[in-house]
Protein backbone atom coordinates (compact mmCIF):
# COMPACT_ATOMS: atom_id res chain seq x y z
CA UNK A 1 -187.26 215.03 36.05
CA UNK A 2 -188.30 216.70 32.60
CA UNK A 3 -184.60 218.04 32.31
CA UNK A 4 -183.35 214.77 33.20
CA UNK A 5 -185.48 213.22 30.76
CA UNK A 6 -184.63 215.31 28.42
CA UNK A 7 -180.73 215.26 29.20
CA UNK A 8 -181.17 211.58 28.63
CA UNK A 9 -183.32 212.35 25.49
CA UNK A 10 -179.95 214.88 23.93
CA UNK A 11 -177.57 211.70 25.34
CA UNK A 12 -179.23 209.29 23.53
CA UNK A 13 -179.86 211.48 20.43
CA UNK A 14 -175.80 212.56 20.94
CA UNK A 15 -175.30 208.93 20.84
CA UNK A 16 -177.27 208.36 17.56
CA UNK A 17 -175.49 211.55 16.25
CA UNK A 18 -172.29 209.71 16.57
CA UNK A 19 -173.57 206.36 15.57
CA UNK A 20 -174.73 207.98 12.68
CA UNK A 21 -171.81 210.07 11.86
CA UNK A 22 -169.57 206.53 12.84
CA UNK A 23 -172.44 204.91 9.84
CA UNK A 24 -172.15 208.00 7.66
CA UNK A 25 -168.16 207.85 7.76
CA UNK A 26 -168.18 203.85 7.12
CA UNK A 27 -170.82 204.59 4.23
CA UNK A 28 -169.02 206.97 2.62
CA UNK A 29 -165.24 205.05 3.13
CA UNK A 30 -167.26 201.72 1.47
CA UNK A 31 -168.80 204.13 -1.23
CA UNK A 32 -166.01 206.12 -2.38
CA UNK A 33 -164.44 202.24 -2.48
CA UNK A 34 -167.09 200.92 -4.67
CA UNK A 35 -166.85 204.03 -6.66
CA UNK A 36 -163.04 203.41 -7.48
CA UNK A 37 -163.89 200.18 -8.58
CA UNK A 38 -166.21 201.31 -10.60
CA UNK A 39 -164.25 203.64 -12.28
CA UNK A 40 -161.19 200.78 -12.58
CA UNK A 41 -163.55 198.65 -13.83
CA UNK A 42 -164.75 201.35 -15.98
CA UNK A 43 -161.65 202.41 -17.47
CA UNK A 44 -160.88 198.43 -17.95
CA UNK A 45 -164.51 198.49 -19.86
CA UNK A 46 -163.27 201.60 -21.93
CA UNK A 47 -159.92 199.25 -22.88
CA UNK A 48 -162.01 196.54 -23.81
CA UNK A 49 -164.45 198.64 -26.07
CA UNK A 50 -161.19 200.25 -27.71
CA UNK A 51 -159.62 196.96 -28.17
CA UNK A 52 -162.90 195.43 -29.05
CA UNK A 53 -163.50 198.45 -31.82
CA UNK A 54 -159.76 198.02 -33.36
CA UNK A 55 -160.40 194.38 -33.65
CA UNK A 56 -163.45 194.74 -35.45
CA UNK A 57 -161.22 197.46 -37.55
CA UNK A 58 -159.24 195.05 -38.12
CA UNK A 59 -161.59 192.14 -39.04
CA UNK A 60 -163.52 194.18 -41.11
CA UNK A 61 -160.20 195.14 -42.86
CA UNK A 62 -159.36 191.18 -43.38
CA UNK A 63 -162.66 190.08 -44.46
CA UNK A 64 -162.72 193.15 -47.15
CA UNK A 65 -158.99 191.81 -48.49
CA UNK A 66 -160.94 188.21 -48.08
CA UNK A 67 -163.66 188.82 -50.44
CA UNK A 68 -161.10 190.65 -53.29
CA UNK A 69 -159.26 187.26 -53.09
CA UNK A 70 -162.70 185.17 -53.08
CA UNK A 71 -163.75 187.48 -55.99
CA UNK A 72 -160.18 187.23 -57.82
CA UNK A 73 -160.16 183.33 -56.74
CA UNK A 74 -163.58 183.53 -58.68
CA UNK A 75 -162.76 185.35 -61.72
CA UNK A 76 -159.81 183.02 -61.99
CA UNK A 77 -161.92 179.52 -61.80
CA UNK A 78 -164.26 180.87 -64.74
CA UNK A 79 -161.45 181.47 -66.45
CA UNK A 80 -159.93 178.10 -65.07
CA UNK A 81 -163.39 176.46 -66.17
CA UNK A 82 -163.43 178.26 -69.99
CA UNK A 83 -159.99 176.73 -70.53
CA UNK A 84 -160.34 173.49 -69.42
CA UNK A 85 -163.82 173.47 -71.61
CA UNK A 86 -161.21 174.71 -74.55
CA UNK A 87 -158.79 171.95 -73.68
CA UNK A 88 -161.52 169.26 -73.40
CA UNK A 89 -163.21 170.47 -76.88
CA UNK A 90 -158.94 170.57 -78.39
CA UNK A 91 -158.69 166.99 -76.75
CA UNK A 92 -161.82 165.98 -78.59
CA UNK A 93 -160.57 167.36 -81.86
CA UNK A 94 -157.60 165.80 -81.04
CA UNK A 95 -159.08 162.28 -80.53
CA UNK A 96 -161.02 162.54 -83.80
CA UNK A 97 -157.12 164.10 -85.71
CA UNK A 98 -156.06 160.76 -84.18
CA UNK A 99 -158.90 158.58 -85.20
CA UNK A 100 -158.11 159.79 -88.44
CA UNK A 101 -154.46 159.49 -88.82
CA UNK A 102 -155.10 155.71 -87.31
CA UNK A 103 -157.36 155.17 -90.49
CA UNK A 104 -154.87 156.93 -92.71
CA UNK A 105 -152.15 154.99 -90.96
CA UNK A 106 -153.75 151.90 -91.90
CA UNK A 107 -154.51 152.94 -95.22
CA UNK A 108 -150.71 153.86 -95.75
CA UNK A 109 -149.71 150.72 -94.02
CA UNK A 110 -151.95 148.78 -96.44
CA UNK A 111 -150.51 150.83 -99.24
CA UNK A 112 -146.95 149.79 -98.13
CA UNK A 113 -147.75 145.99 -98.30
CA UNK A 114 -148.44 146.37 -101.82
CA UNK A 115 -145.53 148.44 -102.75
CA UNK A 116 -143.42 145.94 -100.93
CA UNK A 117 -144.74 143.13 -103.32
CA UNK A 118 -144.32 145.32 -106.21
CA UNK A 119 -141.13 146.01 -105.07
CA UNK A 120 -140.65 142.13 -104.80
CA UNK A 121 -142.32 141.66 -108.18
CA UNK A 122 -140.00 144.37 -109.88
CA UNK A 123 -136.70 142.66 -108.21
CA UNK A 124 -137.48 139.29 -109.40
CA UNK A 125 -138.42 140.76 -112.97
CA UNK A 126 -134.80 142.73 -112.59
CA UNK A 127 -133.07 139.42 -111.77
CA UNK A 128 -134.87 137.48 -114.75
CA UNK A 129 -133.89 140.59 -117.14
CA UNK A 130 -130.22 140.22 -115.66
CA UNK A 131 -130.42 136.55 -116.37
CA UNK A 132 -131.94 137.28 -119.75
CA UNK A 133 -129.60 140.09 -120.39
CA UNK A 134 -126.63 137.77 -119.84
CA UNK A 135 -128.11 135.11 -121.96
CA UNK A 136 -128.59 137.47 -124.73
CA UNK A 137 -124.88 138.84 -124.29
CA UNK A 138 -123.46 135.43 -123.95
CA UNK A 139 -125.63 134.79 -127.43
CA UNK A 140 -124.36 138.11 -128.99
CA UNK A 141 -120.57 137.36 -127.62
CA UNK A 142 -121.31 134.09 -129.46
CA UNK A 143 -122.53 135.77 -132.79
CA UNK A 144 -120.26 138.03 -132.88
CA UNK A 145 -117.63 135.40 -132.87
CA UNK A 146 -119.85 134.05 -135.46
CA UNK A 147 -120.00 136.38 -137.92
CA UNK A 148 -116.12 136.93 -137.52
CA UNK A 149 -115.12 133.58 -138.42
CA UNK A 150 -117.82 134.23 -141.10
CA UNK A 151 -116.35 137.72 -142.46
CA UNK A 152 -112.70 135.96 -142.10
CA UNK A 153 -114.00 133.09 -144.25
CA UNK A 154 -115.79 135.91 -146.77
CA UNK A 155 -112.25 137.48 -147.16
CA UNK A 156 -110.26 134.50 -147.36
CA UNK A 157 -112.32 133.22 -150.57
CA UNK A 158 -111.96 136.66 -151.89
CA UNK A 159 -108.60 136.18 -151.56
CA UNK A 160 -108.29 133.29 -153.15
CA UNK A 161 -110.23 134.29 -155.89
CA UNK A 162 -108.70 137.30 -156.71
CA UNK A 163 -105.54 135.13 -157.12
C-alpha cells in the first residue's frame, strides 16, 4: 500500500513535472516573445529619441538663424525709425521753406502788380512823348520851312540891294 501510495505520489508529482515543464516551456516561448517586442519596440524608441534629438538640432539651429534675423530685423527698424524721425523733422522744415516761399510768393506777386502799372504808366507816358515828339517835329518841319522862306527872303533883299 505505502509503495502504491507512493507510486501514485511519483505519478502525480511526474505529472506536475511535466505540467510544469509544459508551463515552464509556454512561459518561456510567451517571454522570449514579449522580450522581442520589447527590444522592437525598443529599438523603435531609440529611432524616435535619434529623430527626436536631430529635430531639436535642427530647431535649435532655426530658432538661432531666427533671432539673428529678429535682431537684424531690429537693428534695421531703429534705423527705419531714426530716418523717418529725419524725414518728418526735413518735412517740417520743408513745410515752414514753403510757408515762406508762399509769403515771398505773395510778396513778389504783389510786387508784380505794381510793376505792371508802372509798366502801364511808363507806356502811356511813351505814347504821349511819341505824340509830343511828333507834334514837336511836325512844329520843327514847320519852322524849318519857316526860317527858309525867311533866309530866302533875307537873301533876296540882299540881292536887290546890292543891285
Amino acid at each position: 500500500k505505502d509503495i502504491s501510495k507512493a507510486e501514485e505520489g511519483v505519478s502525480d508529482f511526474a505529472q506536475q513535472l511535466l505540467e510544469l515543464k509544459k508551463d515552464s516551456h509556454s512561459l518561456q516561448k510567451s517571454l522570449s516573445t514579449e522580450i522581442q517586442e520589447r527590444r522592437n519596440l525598443n529599438s523603435v524608441f531609440r529611432k524616435d529619441i535619434s529623430n527626436t534629438r536631430s529635430g531639436v538640432a535642427q530647431l535649435q539651429t532655426q530658432s538661432a538663424v531666427l533671432d539673428k534675423a529678429v535682431s537684424f530685423i531690429n537693428q534695421e527698424n531703429v534705423g527705419q525709425k531714426t530716418g523717418l524721425s529725419k524725414l518728418g523733422t526735413s518735412v517740417a522744415g520743408l513745410t515752414t521753406d514753403i510757408s515762406t516761399n508762399k509769403g515771398g510768393i505773395a510778396q513778389l506777386q504783389s510786387k508784380s502788380a505794381v510793376f505792371d502799372k508802372d509798366i502801364a504808366l511808363i507806356h502811356k507816358e511813351n505814347v504821349e512823348q511819341k505824340y509830343e515828339q511828333s507834334k514837336l517835329k511836325t512844329s520843327l518841319a514847320g519852322l524849318t520851312k519857316d526860317i527858309s522862306k525867311l533866309r530866302n527872303r533875307v537873301l533876296t533883299r540882299r540881292n536887290c540891294q546890292s543891285t
